[in-house]
N, C-alpha and C. Protein backbone atom coordinates (compact mmCIF):
# COMPACT_ATOMS: atom_id res chain seq x y z
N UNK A 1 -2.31 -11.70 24.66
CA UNK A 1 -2.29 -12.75 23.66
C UNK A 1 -1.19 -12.45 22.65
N UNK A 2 -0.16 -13.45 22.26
CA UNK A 2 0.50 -13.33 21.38
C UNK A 2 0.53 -13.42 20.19
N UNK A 3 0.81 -12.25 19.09
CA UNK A 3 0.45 -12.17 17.82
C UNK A 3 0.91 -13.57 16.90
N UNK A 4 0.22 -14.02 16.19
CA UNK A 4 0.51 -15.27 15.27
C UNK A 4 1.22 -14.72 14.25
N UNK A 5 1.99 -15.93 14.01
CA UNK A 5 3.26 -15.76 12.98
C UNK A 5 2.46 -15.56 11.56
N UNK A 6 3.55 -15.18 10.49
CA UNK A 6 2.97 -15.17 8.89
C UNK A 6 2.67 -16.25 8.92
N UNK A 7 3.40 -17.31 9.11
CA UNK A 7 2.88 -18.93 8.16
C UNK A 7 1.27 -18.81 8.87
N UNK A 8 1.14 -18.99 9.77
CA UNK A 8 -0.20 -19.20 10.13
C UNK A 8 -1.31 -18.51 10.06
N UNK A 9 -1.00 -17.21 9.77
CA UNK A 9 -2.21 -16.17 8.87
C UNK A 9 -2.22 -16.85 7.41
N UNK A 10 -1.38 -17.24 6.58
CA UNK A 10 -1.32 -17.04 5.80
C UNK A 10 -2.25 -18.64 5.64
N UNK A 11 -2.07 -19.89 6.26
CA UNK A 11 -2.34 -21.00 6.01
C UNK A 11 -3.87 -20.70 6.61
N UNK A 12 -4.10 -19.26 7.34
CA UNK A 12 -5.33 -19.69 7.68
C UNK A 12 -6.33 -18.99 6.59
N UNK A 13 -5.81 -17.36 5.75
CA UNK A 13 -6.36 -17.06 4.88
C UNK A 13 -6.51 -17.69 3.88
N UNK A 14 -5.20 -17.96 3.59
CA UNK A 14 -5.20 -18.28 1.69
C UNK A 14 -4.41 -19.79 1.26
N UNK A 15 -4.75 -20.57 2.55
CA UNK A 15 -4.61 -21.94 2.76
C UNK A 15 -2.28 -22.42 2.84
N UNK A 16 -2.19 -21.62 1.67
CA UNK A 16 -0.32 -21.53 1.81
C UNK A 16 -0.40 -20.33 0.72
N UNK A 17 1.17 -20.76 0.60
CA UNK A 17 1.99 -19.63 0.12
C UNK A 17 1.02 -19.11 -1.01
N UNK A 18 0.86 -20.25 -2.12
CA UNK A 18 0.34 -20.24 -3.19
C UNK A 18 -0.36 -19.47 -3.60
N UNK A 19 -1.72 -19.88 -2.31
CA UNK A 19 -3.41 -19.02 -2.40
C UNK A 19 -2.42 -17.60 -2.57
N UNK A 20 -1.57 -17.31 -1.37
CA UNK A 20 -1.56 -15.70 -1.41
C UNK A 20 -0.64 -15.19 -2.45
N UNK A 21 0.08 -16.01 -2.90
CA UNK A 21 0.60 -15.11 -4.04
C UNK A 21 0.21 -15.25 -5.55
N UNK A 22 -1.42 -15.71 -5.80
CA UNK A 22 -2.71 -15.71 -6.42
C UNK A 22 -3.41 -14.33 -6.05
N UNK A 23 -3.46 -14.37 -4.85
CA UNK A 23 -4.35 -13.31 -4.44
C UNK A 23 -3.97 -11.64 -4.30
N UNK A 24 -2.30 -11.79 -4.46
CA UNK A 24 -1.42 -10.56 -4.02
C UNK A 24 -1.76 -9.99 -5.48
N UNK A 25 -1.25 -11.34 -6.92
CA UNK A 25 -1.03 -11.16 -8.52
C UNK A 25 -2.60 -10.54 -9.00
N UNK A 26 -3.36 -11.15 -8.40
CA UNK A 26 -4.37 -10.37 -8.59
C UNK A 26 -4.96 -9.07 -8.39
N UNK A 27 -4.50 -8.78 -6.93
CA UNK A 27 -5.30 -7.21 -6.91
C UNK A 27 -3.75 -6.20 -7.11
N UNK A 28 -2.62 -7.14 -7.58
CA UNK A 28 -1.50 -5.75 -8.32
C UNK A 28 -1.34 -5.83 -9.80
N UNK A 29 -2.38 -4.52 -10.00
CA UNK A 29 -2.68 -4.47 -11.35
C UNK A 29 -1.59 -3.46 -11.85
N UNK A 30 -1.91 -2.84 -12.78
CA UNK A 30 -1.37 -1.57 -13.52
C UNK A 30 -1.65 -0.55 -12.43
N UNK A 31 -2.56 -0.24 -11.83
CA UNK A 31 -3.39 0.77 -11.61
C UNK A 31 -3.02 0.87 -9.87
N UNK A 32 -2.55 -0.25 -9.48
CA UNK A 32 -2.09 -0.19 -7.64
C UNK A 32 -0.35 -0.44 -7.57
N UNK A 33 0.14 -1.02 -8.79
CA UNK A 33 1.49 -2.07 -8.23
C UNK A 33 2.34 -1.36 -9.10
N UNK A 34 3.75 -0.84 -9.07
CA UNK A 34 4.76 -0.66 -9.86
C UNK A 34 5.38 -2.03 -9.44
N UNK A 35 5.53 -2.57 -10.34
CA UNK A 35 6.24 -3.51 -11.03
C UNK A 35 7.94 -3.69 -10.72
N UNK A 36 8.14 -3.94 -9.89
CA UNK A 36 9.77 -3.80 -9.54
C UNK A 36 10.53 -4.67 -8.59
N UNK A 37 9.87 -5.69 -9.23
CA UNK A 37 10.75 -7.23 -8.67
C UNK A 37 11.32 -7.42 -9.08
N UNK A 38 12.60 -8.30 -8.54
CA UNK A 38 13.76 -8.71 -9.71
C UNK A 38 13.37 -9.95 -10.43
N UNK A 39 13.88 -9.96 -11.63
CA UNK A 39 12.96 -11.29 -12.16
C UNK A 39 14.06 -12.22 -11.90
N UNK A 40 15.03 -12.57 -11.46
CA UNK A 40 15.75 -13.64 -11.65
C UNK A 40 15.30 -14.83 -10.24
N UNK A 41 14.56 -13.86 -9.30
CA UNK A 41 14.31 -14.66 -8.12
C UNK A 41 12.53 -14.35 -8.05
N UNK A 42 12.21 -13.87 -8.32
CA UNK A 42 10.29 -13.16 -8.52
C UNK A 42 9.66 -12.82 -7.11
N UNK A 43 8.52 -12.95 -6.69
CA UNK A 43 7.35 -13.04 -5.79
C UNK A 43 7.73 -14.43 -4.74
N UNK A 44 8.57 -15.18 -5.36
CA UNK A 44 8.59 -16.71 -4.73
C UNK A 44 9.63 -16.19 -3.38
N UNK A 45 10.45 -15.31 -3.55
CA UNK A 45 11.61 -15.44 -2.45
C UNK A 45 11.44 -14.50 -1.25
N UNK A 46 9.75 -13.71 -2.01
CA UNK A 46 9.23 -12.61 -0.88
C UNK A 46 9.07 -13.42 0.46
N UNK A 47 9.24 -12.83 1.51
CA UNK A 47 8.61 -13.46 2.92
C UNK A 47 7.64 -13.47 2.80
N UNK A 48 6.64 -14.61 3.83
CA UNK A 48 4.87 -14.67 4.22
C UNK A 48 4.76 -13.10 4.53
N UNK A 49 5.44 -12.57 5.22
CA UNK A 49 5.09 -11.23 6.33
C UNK A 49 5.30 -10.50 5.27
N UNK A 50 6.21 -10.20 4.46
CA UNK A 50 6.22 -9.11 3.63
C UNK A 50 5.02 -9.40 2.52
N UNK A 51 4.63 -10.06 2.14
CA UNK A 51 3.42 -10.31 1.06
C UNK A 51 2.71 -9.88 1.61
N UNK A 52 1.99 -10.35 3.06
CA UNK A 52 1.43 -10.05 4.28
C UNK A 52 0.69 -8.73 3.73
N UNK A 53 1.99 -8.02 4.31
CA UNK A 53 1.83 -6.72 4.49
C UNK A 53 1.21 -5.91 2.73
N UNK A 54 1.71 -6.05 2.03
CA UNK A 54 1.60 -5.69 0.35
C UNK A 54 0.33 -5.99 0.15
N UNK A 55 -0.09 -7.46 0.82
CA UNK A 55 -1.78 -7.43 -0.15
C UNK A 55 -2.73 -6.61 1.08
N UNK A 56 -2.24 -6.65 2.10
CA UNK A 56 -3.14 -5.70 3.47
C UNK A 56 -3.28 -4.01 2.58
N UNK A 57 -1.89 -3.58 1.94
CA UNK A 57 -1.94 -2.15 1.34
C UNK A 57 -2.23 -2.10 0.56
N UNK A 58 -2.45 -3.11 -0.38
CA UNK A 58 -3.34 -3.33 -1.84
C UNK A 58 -4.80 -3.18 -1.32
N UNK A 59 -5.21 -4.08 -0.74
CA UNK A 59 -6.76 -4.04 -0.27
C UNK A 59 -7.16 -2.61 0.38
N UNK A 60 -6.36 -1.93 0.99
CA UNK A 60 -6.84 -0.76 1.54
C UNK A 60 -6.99 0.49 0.54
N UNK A 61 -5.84 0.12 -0.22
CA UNK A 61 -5.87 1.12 -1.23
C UNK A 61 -7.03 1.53 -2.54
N UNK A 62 -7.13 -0.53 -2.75
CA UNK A 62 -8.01 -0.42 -3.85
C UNK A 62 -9.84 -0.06 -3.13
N UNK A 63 -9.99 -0.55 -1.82
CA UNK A 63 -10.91 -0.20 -1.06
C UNK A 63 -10.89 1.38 -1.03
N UNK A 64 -10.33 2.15 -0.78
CA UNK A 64 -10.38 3.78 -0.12
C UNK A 64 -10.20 4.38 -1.41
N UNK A 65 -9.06 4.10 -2.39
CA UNK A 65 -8.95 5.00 -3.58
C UNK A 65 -9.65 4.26 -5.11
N UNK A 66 -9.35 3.68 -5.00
CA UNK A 66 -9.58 2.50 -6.41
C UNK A 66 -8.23 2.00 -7.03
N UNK A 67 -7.26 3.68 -7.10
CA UNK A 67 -5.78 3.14 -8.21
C UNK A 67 -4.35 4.49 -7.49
N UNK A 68 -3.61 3.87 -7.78
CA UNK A 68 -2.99 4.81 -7.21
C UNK A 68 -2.57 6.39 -7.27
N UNK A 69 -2.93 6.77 -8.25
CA UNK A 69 -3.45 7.82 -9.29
C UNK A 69 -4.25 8.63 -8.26
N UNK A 70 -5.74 7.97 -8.16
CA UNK A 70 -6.45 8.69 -6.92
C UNK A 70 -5.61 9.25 -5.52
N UNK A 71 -4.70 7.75 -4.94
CA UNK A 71 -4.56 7.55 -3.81
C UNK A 71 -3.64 9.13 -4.07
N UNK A 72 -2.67 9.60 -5.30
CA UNK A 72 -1.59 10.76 -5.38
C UNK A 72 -2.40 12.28 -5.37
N UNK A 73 -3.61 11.77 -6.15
CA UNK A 73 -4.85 13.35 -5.90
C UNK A 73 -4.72 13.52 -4.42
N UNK A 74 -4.99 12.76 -3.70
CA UNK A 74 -5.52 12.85 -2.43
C UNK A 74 -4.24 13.05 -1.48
N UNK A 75 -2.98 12.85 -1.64
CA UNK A 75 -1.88 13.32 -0.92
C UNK A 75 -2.12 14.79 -1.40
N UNK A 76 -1.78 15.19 -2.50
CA UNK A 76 -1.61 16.36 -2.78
C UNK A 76 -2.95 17.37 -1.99
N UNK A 77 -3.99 16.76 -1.83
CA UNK A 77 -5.12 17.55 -1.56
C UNK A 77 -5.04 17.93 -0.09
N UNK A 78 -4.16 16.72 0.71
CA UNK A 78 -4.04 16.62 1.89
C UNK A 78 -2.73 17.58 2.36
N UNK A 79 -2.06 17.72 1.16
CA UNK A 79 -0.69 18.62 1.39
C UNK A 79 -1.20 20.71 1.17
N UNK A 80 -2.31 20.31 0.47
CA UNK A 80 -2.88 21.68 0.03
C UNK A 80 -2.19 21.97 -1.32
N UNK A 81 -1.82 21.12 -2.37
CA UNK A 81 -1.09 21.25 -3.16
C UNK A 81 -1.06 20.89 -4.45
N UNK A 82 -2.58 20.62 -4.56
CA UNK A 82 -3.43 20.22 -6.06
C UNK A 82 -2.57 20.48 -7.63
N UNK A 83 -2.34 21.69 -7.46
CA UNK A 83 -2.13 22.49 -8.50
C UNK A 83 -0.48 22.14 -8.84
N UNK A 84 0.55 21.29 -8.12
CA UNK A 84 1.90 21.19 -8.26
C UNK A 84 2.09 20.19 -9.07
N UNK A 85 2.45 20.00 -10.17
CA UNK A 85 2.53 19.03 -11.29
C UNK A 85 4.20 18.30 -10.87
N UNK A 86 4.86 19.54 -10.68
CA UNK A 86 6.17 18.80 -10.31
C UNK A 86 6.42 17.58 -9.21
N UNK A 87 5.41 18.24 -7.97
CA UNK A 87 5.00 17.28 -7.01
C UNK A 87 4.01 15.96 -6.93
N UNK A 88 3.33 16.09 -7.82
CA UNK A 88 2.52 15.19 -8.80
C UNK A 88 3.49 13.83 -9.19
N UNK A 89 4.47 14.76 -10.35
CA UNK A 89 5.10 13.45 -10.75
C UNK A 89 6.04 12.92 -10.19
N UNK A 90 6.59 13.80 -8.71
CA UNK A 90 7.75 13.08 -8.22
C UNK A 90 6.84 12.06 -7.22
N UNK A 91 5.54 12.43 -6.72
CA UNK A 91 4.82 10.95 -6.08
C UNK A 91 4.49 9.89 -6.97
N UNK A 92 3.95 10.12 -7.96
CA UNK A 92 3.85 9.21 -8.97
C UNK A 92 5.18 7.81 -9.08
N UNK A 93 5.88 8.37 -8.75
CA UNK A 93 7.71 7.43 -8.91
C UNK A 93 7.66 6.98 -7.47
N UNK A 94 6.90 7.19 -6.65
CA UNK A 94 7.00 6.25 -5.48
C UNK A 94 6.14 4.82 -4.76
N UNK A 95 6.98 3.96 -4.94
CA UNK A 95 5.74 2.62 -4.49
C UNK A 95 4.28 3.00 -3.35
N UNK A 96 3.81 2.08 -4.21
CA UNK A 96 2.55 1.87 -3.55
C UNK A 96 2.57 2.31 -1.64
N UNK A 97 3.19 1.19 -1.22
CA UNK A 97 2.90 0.87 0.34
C UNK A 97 3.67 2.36 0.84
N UNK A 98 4.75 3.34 0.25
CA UNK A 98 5.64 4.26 0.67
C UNK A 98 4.20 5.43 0.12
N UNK A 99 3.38 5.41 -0.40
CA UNK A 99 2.74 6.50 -0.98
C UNK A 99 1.38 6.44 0.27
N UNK A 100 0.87 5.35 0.73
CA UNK A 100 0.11 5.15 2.25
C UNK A 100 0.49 5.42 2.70
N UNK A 101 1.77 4.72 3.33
CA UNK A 101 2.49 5.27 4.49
C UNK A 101 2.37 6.95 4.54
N UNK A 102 2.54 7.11 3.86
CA UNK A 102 2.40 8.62 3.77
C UNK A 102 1.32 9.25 3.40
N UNK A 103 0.08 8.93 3.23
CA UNK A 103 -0.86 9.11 3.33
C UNK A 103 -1.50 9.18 4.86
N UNK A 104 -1.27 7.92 5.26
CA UNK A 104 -1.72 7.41 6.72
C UNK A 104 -0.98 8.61 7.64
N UNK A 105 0.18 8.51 7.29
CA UNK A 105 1.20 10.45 8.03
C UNK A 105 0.63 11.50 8.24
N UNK A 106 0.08 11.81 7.18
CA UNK A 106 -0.69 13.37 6.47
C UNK A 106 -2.21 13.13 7.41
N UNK A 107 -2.81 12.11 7.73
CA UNK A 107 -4.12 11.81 8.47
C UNK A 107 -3.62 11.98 9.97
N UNK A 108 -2.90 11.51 10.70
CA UNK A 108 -2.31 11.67 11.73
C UNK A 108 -2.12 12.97 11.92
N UNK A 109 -1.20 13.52 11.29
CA UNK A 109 -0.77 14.70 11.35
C UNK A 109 -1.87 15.31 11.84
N UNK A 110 -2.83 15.88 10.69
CA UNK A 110 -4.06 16.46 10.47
C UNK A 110 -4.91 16.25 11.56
N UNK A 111 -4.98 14.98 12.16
CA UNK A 111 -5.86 14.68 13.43
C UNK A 111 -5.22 15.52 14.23
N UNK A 112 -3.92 15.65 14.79
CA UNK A 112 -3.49 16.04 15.94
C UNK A 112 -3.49 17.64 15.95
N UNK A 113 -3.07 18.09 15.04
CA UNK A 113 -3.62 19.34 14.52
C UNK A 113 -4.84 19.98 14.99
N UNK A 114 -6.28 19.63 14.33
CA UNK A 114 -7.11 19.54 14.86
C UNK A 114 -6.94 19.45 16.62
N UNK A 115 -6.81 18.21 16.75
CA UNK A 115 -6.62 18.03 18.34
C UNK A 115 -6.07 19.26 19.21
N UNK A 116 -4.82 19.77 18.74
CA UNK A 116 -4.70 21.07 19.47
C UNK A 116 -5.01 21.81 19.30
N UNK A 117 -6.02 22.25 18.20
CA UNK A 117 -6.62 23.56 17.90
C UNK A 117 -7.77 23.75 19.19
N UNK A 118 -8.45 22.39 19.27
CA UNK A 118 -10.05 22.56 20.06
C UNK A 118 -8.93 22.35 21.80
């Protein structure tokens, strides 16, 4: 079966563009979203697929961590590396969806790990 395009996820979730970029403004608060659109063109010139993707890593994030703050405890915990403040604040300076991604890495990793140990 062939995967459906953005327009048509999007007209089937959040009816058009609109619903979802209601629904994106909403769950990117202080606490999930650095702020780093250009304002002369905004949220309007994002693609369906790239919004897509942003409110899919918003929802997972605010689901699994609450804020992104947590989601940076939990790299570090996953790196063995609690205690590194320097490493702390250089994740802190990295977007949301690049700080999963790399989260989701560190889980993989760790699985396969495991996997060849047993």
């Amino acid at each position: 079966m062939a995967n459906k395009a953005p327009l048509s996820i999007v007209k089937e979730k959040f009816q058009d563009k609109e619903g979802l970029l209601k629904a994106f403004r909403d769950l990117a608060t202080e606490d999930l979203w650095l702020d780093r659109v250009g304002q002369a063109k905004g949220l309007d010139a994002v693609s369906n697929k790239k919004l897509l993707r942003l409110h899919t890593i918003l929802t997972d994030v605010k689901s699994k961590f609450g804020s992104r703050a947590k989601l940076v405890e939990a790299i570090q915990t996953q790196e063995n590396r609690t205690k590194d403040e320097g490493r702390k604040t250089g994740l802190s300076r990295w977007s949301t969806p690049r700080l999963w991604d790399h989260y989701r890495a560190g889980e993989k990793r760790a699985k396969n790990a495991k996997s060849a140990k047993a």
